[in-house]
Protein backbone atom coordinates (compact mmCIF):
# COMPACT_ATOMS: atom_id res chain seq x y z
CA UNK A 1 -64.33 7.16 -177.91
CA UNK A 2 -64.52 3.59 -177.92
CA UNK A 3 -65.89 1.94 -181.02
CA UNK A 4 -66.56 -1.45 -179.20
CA UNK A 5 -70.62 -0.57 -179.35
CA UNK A 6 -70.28 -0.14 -182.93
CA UNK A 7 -71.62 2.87 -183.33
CA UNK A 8 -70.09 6.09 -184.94
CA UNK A 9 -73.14 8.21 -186.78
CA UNK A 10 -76.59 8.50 -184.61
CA UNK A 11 -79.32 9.96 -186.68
CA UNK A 12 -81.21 12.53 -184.21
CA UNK A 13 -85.18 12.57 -185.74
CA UNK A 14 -86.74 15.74 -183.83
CA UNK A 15 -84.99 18.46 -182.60
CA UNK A 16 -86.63 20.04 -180.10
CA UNK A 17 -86.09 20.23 -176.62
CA UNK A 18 -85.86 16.57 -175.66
CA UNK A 19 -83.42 16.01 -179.74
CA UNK A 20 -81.90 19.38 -179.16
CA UNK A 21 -79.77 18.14 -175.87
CA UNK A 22 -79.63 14.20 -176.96
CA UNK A 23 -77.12 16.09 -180.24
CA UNK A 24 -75.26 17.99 -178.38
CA UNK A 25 -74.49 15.01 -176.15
CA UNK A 26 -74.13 12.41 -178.74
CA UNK A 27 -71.64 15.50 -180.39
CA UNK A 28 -69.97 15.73 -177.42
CA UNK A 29 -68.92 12.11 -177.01
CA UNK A 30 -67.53 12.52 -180.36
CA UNK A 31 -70.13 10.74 -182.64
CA UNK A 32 -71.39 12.05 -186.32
CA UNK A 33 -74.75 13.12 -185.57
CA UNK A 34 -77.44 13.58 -188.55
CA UNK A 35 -80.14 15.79 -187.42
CA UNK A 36 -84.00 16.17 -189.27
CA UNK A 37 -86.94 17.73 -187.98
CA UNK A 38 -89.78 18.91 -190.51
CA UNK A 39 -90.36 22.03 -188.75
CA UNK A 40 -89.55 25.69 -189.94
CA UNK A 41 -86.50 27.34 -188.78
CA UNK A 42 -85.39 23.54 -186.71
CA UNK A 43 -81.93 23.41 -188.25
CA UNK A 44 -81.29 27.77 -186.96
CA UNK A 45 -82.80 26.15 -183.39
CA UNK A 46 -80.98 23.48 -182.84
CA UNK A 47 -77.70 24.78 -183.75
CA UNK A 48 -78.54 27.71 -181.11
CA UNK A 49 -79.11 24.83 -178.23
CA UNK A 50 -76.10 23.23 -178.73
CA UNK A 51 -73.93 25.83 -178.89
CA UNK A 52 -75.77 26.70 -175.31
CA UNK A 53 -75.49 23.29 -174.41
CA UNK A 54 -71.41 23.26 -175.50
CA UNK A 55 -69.98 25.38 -172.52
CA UNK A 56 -71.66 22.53 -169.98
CA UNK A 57 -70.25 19.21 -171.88
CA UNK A 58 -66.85 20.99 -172.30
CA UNK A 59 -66.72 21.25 -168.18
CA UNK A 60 -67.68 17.45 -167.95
CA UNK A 61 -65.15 16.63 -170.92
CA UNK A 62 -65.79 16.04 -174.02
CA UNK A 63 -64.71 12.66 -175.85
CA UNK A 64 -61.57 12.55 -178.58
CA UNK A 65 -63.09 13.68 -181.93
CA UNK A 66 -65.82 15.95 -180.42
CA UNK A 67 -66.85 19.08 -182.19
CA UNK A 68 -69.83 20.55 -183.21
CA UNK A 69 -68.88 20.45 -186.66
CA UNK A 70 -69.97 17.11 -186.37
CA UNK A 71 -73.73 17.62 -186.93
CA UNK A 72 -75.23 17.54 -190.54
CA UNK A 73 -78.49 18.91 -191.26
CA UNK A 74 -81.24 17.04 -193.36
CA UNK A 75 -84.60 17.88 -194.85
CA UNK A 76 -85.24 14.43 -195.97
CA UNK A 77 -85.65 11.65 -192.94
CA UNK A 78 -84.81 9.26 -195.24
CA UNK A 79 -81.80 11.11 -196.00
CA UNK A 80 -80.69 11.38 -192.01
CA UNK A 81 -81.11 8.04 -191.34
CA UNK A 82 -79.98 5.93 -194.46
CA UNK A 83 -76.58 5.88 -193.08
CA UNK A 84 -77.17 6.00 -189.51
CA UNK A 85 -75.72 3.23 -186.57
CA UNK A 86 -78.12 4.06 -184.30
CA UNK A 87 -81.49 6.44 -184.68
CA UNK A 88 -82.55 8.71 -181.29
CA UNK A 89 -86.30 9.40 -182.14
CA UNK A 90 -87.95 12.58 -180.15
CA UNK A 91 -91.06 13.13 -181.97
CA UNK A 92 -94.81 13.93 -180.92
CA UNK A 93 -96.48 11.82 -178.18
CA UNK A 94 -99.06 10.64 -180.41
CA UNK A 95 -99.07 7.09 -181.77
CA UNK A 96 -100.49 7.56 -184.59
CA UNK A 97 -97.54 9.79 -185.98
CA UNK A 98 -94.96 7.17 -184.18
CA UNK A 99 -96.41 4.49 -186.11
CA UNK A 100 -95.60 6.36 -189.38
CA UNK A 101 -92.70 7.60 -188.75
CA UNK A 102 -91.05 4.40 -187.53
CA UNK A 103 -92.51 2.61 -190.60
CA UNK A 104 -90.40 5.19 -193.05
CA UNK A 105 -87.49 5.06 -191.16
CA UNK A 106 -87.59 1.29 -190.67
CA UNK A 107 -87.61 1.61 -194.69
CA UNK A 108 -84.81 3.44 -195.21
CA UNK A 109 -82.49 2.60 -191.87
CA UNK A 110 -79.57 0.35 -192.86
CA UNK A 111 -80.95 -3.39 -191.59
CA UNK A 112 -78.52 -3.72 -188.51
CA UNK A 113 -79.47 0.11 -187.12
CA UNK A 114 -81.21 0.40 -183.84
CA UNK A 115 -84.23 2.39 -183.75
CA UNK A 116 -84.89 4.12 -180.41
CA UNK A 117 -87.63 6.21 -179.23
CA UNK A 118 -87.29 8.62 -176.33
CA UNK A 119 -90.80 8.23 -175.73
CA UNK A 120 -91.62 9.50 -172.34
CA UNK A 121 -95.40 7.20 -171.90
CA UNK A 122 -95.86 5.32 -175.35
CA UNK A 123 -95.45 0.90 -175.76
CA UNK A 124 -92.97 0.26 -177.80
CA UNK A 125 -94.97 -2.74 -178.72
CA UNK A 126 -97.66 -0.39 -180.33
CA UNK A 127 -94.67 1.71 -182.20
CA UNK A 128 -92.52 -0.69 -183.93
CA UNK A 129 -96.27 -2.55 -184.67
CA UNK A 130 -95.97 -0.86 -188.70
CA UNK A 131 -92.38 -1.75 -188.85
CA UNK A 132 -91.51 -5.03 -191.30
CA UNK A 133 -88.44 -5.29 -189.19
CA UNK A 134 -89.82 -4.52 -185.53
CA UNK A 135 -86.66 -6.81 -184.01
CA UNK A 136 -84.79 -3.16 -183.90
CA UNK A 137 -87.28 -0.77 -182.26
CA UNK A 138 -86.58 -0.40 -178.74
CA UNK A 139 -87.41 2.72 -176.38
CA UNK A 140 -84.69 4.56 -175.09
CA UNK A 141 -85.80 7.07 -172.74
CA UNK A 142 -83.95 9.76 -171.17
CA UNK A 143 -84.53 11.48 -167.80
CA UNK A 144 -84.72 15.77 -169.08
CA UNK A 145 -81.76 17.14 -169.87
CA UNK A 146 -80.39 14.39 -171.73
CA UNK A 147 -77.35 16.01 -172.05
CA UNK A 148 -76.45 16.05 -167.71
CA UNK A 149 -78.51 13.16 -166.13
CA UNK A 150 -76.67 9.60 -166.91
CA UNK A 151 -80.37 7.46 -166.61
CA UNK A 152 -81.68 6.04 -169.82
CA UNK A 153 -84.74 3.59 -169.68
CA UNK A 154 -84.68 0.97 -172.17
CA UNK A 155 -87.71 -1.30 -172.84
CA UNK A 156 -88.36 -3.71 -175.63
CA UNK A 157 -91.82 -4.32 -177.35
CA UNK A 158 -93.52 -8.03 -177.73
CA UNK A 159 -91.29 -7.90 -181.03
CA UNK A 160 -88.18 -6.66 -179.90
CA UNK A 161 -84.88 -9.01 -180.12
CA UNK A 162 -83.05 -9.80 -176.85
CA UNK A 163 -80.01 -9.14 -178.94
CA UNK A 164 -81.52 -5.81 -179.88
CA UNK A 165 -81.77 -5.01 -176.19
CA UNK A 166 -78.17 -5.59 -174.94
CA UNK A 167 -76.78 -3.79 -178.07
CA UNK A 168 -78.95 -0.58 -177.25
CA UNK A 169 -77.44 -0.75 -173.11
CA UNK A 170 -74.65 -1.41 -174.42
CA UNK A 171 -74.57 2.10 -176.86
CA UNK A 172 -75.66 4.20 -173.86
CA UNK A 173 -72.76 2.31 -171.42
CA UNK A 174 -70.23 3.14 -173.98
CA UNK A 175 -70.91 6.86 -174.39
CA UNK A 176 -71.56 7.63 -170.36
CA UNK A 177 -75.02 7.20 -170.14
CA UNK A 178 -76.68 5.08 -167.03
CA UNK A 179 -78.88 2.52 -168.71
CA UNK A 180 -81.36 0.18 -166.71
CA UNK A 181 -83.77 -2.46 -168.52
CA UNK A 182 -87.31 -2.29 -167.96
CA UNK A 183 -88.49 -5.41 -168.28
CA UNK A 184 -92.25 -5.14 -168.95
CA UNK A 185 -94.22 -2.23 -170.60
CA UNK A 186 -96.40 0.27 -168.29
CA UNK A 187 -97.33 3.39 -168.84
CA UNK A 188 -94.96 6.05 -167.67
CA UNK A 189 -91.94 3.56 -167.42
CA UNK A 190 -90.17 3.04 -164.33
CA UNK A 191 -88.79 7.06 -163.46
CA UNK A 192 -91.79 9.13 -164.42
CA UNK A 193 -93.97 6.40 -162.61
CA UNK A 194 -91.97 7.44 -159.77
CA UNK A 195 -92.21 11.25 -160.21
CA UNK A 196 -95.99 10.92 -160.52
CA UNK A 197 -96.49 9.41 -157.18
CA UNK A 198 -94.62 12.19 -155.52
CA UNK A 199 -96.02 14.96 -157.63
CA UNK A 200 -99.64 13.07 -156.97
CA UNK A 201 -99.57 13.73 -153.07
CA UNK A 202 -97.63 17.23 -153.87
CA UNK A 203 -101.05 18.33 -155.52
CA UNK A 204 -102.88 17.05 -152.84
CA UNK A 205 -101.43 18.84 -149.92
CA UNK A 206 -102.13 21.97 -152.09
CA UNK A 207 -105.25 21.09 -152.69
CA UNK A 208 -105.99 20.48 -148.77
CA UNK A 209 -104.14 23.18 -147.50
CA UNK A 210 -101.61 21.70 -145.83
CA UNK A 211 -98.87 23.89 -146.82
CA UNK A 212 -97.77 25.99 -149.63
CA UNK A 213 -96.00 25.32 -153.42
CA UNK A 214 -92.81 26.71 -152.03
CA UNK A 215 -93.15 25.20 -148.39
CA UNK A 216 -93.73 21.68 -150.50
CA UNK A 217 -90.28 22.02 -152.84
CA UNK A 218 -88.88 23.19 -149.77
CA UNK A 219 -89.54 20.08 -147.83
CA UNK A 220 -88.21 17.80 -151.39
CA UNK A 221 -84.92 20.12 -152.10
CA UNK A 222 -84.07 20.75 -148.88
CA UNK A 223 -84.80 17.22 -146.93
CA UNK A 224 -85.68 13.76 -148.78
CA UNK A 225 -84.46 15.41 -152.41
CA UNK A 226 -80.62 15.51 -151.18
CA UNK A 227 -80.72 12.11 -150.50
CA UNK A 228 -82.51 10.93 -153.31
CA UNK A 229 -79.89 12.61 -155.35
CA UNK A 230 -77.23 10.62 -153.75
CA UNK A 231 -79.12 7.01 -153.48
CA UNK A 232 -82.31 5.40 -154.28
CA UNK A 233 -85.55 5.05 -152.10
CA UNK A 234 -83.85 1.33 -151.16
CA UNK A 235 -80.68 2.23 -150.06
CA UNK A 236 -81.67 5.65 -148.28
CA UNK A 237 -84.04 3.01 -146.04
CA UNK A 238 -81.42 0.19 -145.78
CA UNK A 239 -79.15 2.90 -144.27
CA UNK A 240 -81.87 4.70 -142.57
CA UNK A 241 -82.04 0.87 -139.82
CA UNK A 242 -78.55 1.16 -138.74
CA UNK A 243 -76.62 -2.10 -138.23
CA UNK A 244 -80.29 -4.05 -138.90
CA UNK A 245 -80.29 -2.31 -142.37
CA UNK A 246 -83.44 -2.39 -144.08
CA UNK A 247 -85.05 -5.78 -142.24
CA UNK A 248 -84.94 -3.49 -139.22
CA UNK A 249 -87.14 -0.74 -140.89
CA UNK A 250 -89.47 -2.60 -142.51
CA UNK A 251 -89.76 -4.73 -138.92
CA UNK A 252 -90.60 -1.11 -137.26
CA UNK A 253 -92.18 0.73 -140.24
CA UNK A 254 -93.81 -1.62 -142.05
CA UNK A 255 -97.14 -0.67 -140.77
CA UNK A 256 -96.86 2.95 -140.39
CA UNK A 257 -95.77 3.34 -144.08
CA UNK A 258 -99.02 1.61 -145.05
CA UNK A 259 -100.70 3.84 -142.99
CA UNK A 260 -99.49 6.55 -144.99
CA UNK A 261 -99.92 5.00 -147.91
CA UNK A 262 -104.03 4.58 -147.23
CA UNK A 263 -103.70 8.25 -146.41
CA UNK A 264 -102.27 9.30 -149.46
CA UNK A 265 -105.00 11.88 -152.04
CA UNK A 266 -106.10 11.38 -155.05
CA UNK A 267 -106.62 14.84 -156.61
CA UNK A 268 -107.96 15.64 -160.08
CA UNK A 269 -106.21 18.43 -161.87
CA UNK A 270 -109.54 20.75 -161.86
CA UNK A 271 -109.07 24.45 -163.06
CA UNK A 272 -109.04 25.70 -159.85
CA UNK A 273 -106.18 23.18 -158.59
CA UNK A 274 -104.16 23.86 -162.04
CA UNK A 275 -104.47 28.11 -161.03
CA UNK A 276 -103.48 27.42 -157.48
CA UNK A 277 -100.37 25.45 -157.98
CA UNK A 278 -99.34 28.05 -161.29
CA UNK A 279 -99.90 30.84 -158.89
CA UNK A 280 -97.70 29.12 -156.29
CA UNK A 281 -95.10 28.75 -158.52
CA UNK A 282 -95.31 32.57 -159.90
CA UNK A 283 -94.87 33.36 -156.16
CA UNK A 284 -92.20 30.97 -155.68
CA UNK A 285 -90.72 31.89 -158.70
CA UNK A 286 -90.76 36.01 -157.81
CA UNK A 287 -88.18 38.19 -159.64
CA UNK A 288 -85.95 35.34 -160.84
CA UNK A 289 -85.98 34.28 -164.43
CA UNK A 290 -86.53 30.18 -165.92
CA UNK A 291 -83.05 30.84 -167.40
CA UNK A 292 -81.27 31.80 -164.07
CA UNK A 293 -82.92 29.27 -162.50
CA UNK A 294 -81.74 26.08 -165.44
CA UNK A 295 -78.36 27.67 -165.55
CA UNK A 296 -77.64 27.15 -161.76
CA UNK A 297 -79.15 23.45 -161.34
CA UNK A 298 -76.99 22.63 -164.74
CA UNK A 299 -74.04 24.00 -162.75
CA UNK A 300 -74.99 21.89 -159.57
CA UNK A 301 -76.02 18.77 -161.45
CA UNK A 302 -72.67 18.87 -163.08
CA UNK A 303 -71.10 19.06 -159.93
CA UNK A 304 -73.34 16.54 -157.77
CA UNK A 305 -72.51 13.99 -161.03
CA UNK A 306 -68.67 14.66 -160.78
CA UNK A 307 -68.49 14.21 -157.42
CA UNK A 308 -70.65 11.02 -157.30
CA UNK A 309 -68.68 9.49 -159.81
CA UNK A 310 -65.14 10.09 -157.82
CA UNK A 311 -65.78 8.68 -154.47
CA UNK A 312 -65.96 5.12 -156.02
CA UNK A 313 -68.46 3.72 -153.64
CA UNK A 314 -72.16 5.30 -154.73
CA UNK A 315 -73.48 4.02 -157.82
């Protein structure tokens, strides 16, 4: 691995899910990864994930130097972080706790660390606002699991340096990851903004009765979804109007899409709505188990990011 980012021990503060994969990534790309998380049994856990997680990296490749002998635990976040490059932060969703917990590891962080959240919804600008050297907080926010999909959203709070920005994309380039700058703060970030618009009018149809939970991920994994996966909304219209490209579309489609768009529900997530769509899902779902089901879109993920990456054209 390239030291060029300067980076060779991440500190990984909360290990669950979210921490859990961002390790065994940061392992695999053969960094020195200190790991803390206050809760009982977290050190037995995480270990567990990653040596799930291991089988996976090892089919993408893993990086000179990588082994999961790599990974310290601590007790003390001061401890995991005094000696840390760069800090991956995967706490609670409360700012209240961030706050805190950015303020005692701003403490005890060497001066030149970065300190990243993987926040999924919370400003930066509120997070780093206890830190006496808020310069270095940045979000860094991973699309779930961090340890397949490349995109990282990084965002900078009213504080942040510029120079703390490019270092952070910089990081993620170096170790394979697919960084994009947010340039302004709103809730939800870029990604999960997205998700929420489609998983908005997904709850309406339900709602309505259009169609079914399984007809509605039928109509995402089986039409639109396959070429999302390939290219973005932009590109899938640009190549969607032929030789007139996107100009073309919009010419012809402009006004139908904002048809649509006035169309589009607005549906609360009442009890009843929240048992209809769990009970679609149990139906979907039938005899199959959550782990059969993760197991074969890791193996399909890996593949639809190998095979991206070697035709040289898509980005």
């Amino acid at each position: 691995m390239s030291a060029a980012h300067g980076v060779r021990r991440v500190a990984v503060v909360g290990t669950g899910v979210i921490g859990a994969s961002w390790t065994a990534y940061f392992l695999a790309q053969g960094l020195d990864v200190n790991a803390t998380d206050p809760s009982p049994g977290a050190e037995e856990r995480l270990r567990q994930a990653v040596a799930q997680h291991w089988p996976t990296l090892e089919r993408f490749g893993l990086a000179a130097g990588a082994s999961v002998d790599r990974l310290r635990f601590h007790d003390s976040l001061e401890d995991a972080v005094s000696v840390a490059d760069f800090v991956q932060e995967n706490g609670p969703e409360r700012m209240d706790f961030k706050i805190e917990l950015f303020r005692r590891m701003d403490a005890a962080a060497p001066p030149d660390a970065i300190l990243a959240s993987s926040s999924s919804g919370l400003a930066i600008s509120g997070v780093q606002s206890g830190c006496a050297h808020p310069g270095r907080v940045v979000l860094g926010h991973p699309f779930n699991p961090p340890h397949l999909i490349p995109l990282v959203e990084v965002i900078g709070g009213e504080l942040t340096s510029a120079d703390a920005i490019e270092r952070t994309l910089a990081f993620y380039a170096a170790i394979g990851k697919r960084p994009i700058h947010v340039k302004r703060e709103v809730k939800g970030h870029i990604a999960n903004r997205l998700q929420a618009a489609l998983w908005r009018e997904a709850f309406h149809l339900v709602e309505q009765g259009v169609a079914s939970v399984a007809d509605i991920d039928t109509a995402i994994a089986h039409g639109p979804g396959l070429r999302w996966a390939v290219m973005g909304p932009f590109m899938n219209l640009h190549l969607s109007g032929g030789a007139g490209g996107i100009a073309h579309v919009l010419a012809h489609l402009g006004g139908p899409i904002e048809d649509w768009w006035r169309d589009l529900g607005a549906p609360s997530m009442t009890p009843a709505l929240k048992a209809q769509v769990s009970e679609g899902v149990a139906q979907e779902l039938g005899a199959r188990r959550t782990a059969e089901l993760e197991a074969a879109r890791d193996t399909l993920l890996l593949n639809l990011i190998r095979a991206k990456a070697g035709t040289g054209t898509l980005d």
